[in-house]
Protein backbone atom coordinates (compact mmCIF):
# COMPACT_ATOMS: atom_id res chain seq x y z
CA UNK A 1 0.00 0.00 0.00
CA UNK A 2 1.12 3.22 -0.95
CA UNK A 3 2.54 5.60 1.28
CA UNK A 4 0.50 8.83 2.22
CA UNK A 5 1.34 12.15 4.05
CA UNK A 6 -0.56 14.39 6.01
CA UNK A 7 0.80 18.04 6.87
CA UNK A 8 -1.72 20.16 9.17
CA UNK A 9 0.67 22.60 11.01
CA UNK A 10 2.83 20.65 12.62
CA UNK A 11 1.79 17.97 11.86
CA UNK A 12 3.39 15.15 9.81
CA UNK A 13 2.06 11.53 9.39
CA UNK A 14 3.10 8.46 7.71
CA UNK A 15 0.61 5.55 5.97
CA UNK A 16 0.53 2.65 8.26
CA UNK A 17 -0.85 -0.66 8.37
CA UNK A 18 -3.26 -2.58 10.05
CA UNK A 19 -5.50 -5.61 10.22
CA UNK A 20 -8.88 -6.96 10.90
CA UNK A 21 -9.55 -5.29 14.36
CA UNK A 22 -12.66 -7.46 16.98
CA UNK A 23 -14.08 -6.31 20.28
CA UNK A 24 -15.14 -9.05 22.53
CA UNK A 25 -16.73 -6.37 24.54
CA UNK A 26 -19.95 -5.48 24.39
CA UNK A 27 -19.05 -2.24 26.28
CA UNK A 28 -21.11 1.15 24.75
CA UNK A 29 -18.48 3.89 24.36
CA UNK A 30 -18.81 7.20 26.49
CA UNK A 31 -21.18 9.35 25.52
CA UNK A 32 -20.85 12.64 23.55
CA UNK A 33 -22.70 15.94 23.82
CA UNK A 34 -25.59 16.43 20.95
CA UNK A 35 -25.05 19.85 19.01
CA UNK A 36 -27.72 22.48 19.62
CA UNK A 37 -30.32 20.19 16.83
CA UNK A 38 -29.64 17.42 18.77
CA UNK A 39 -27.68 16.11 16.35
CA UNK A 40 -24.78 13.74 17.19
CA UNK A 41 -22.04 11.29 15.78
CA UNK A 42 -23.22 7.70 15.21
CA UNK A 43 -20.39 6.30 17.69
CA UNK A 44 -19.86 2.67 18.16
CA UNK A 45 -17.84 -0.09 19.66
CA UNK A 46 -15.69 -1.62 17.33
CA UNK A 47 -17.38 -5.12 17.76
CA UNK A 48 -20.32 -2.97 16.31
CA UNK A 49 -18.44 -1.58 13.16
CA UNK A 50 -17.14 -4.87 12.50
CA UNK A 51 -20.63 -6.32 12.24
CA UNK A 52 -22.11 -3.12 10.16
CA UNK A 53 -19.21 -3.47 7.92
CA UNK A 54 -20.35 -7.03 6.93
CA UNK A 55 -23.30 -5.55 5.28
CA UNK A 56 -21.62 -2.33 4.31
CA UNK A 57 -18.56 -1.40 3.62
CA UNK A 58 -17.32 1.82 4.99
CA UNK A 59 -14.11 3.48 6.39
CA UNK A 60 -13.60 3.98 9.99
CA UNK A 61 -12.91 6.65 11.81
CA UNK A 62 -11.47 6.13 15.52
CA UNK A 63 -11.23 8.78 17.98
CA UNK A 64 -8.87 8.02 20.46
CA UNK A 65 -9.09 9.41 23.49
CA UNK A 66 -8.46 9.37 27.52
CA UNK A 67 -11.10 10.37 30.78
CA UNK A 68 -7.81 12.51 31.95
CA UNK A 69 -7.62 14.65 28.71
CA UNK A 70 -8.80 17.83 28.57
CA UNK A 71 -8.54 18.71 24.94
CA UNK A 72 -10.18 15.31 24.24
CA UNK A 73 -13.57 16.49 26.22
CA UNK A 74 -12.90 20.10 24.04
CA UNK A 75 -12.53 18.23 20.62
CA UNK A 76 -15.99 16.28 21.86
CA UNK A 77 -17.92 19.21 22.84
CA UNK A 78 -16.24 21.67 20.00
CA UNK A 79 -15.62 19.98 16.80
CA UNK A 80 -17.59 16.13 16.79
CA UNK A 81 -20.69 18.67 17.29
CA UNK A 82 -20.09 20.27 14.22
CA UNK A 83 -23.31 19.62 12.15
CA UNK A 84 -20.70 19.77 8.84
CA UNK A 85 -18.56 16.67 10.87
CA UNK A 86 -21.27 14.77 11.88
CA UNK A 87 -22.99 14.70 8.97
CA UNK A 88 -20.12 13.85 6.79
CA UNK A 89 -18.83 11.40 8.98
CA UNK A 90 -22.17 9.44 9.01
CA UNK A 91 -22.54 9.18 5.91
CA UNK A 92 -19.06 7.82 5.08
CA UNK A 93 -17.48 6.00 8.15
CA UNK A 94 -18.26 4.21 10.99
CA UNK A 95 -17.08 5.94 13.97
CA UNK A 96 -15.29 4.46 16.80
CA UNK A 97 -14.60 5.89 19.89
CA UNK A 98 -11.66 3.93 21.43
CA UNK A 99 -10.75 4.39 25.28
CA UNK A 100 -6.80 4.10 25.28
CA UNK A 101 -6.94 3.06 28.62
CA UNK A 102 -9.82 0.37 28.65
CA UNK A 103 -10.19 -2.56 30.46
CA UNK A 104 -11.87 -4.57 27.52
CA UNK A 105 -9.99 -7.57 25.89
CA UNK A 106 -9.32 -7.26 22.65
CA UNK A 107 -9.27 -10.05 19.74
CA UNK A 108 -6.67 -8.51 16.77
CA UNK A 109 -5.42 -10.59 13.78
CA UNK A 110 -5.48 -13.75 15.85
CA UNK A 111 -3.84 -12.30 18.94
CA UNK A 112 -5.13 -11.25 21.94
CA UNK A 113 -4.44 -7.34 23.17
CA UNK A 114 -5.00 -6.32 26.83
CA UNK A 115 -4.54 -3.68 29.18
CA UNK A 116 -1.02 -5.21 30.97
CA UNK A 117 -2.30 -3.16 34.56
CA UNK A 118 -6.20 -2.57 34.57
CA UNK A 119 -5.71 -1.40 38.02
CA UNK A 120 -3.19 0.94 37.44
CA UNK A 121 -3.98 4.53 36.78
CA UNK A 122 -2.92 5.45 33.14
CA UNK A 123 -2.11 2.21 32.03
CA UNK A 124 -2.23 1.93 28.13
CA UNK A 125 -4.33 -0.58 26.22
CA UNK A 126 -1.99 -2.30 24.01
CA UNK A 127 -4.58 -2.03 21.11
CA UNK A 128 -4.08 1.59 21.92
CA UNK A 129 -0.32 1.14 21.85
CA UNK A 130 -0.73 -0.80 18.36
CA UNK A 131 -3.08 1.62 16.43
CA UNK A 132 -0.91 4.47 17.67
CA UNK A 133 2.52 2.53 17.10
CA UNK A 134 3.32 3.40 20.95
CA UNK A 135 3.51 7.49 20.20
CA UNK A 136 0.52 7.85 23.06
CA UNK A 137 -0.94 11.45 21.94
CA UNK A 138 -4.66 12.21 22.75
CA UNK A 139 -6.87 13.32 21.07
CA UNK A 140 -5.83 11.04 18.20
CA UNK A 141 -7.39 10.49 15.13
CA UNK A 142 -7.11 7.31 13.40
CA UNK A 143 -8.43 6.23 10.03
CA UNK A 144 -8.88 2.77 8.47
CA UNK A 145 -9.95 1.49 5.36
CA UNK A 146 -12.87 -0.76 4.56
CA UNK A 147 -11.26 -3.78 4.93
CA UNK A 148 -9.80 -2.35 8.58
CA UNK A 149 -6.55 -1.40 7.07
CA UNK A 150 -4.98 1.55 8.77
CA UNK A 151 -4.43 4.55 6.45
CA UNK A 152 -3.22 7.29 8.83
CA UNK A 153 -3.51 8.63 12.43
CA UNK A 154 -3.60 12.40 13.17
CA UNK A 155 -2.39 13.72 16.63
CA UNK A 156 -3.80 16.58 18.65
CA UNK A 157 -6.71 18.41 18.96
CA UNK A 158 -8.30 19.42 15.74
CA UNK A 159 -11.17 22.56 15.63
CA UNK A 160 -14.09 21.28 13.02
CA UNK A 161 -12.59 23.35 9.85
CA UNK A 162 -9.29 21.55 10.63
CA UNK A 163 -10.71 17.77 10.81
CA UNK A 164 -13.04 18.71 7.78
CA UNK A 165 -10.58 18.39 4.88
CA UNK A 166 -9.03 15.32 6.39
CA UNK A 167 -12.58 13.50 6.75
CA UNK A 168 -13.14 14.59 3.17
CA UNK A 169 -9.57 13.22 1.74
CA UNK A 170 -10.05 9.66 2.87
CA UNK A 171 -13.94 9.49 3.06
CA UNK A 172 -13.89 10.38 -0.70
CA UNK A 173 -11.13 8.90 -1.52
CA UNK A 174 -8.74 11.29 -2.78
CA UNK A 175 -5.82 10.18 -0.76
CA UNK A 176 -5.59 7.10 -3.78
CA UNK A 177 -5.10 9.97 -6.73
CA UNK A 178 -3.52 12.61 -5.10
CA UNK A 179 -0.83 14.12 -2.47
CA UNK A 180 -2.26 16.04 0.66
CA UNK A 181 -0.33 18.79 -0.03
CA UNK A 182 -2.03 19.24 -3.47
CA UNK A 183 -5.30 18.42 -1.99
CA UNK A 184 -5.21 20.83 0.64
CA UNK A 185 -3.82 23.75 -1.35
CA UNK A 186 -7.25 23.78 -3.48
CA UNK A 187 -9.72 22.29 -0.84
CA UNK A 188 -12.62 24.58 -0.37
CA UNK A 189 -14.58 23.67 2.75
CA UNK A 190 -18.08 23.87 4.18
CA UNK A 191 -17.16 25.55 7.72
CA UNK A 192 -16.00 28.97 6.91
CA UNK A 193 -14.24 29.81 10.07
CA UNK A 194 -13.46 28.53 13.33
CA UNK A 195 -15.58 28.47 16.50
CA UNK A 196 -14.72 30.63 19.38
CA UNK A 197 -11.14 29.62 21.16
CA UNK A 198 -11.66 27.22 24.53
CA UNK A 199 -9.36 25.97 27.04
CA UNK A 200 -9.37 22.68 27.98
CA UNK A 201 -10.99 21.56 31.86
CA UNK A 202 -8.35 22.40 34.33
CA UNK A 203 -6.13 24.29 32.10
């Protein structure tokens, strides 16, 4: 598989690869605040995506994220409210909302991924570890293809008319045709500005 790049600030990403990803648990993941239509993300466990994706095929989109982080509850509240995100993302991926410090077992490729010290405070999935090839950043964005093959990960907090032209490159496919340099240069996007700056709980 080709390699692609991402470049958003300071940001610089690398293609990487995955497998076939299975939940054995059955665990809902946390919830996240409706926008002001009550409108909302279609989140799901990824035992749930895994089943939806045997009757359709869609990306994924994972957002991977900690109960300590503070600019993980921002990006929830901020940009996954954002009727342009949650629209798009519907329509094109199934979302995933991946705890990096879970309890769950985890069935990957024919191996078995845990969290080594369930009982410790901040101990790392190793799912998390995998998926995020053990640089441990939250909020991270992760993207796989429809046949759960990882295609990129994005660190850091993103505002809605930053994660917009990302969504857009992989959910329509542009990544396979051209360079996201190129794409970005002449991407014209449906949120115009960004929303108000915020500061993360207990910052």
């Amino acid at each position: 598989m080709k390699t692609t790049k991402i470049i958003i600030g300071l940001f610089s990403l690398s293609l990487l690869l995955s497998g076939f990803i299975f939940f054995q648990s059955q665990n809902n993941p946390a919830a996240v605040p409706q926008n002001e239509a009550g409108e909302t993300i279609h989140w799901h466990t990824f035992q749930e995506a895994v089943q939806l994706s045997q009757k359709e095929k869609k990306k994924v989109f994972i957002d991977v994220y900690t109960s300590w982080c503070g600019w993980c509850k921002v990006m929830e509240k901020n940009t996954f409210t954002n009727p342009v995100i949650i629209k798009y993302v519907n329509e094109h991926f199934y979302a995933v909302r991946l705890d990096a410090e879970m309890k769950d077992t985890v069935r990957f490729n024919n191996s078995v991924f845990v969290n080594p010290s369930p009982n410790v405070p901040r101990s790392t999935h190793q799912l998390a570890s995998s998926l995020l090839s053990n640089k441990l950043s939250y909020p991270t964005t992760v993207y796989l293809d429809e046949n759960f093959n990882l295609l990129t990960q994005v660190p850091g907090y993103l505002q809605p008319n930053q994660l917009e032209p990302i969504v857009k490159y992989f959910g329509e496919d542009a990544y396979k045709t051209i360079q996201w340099d190129d794409y970005s240069k002449t991407f014209k996007g449906e949120i115009t500005a960004p929303p108000p700056a915020v500061t993360p709980p207990g910052h």
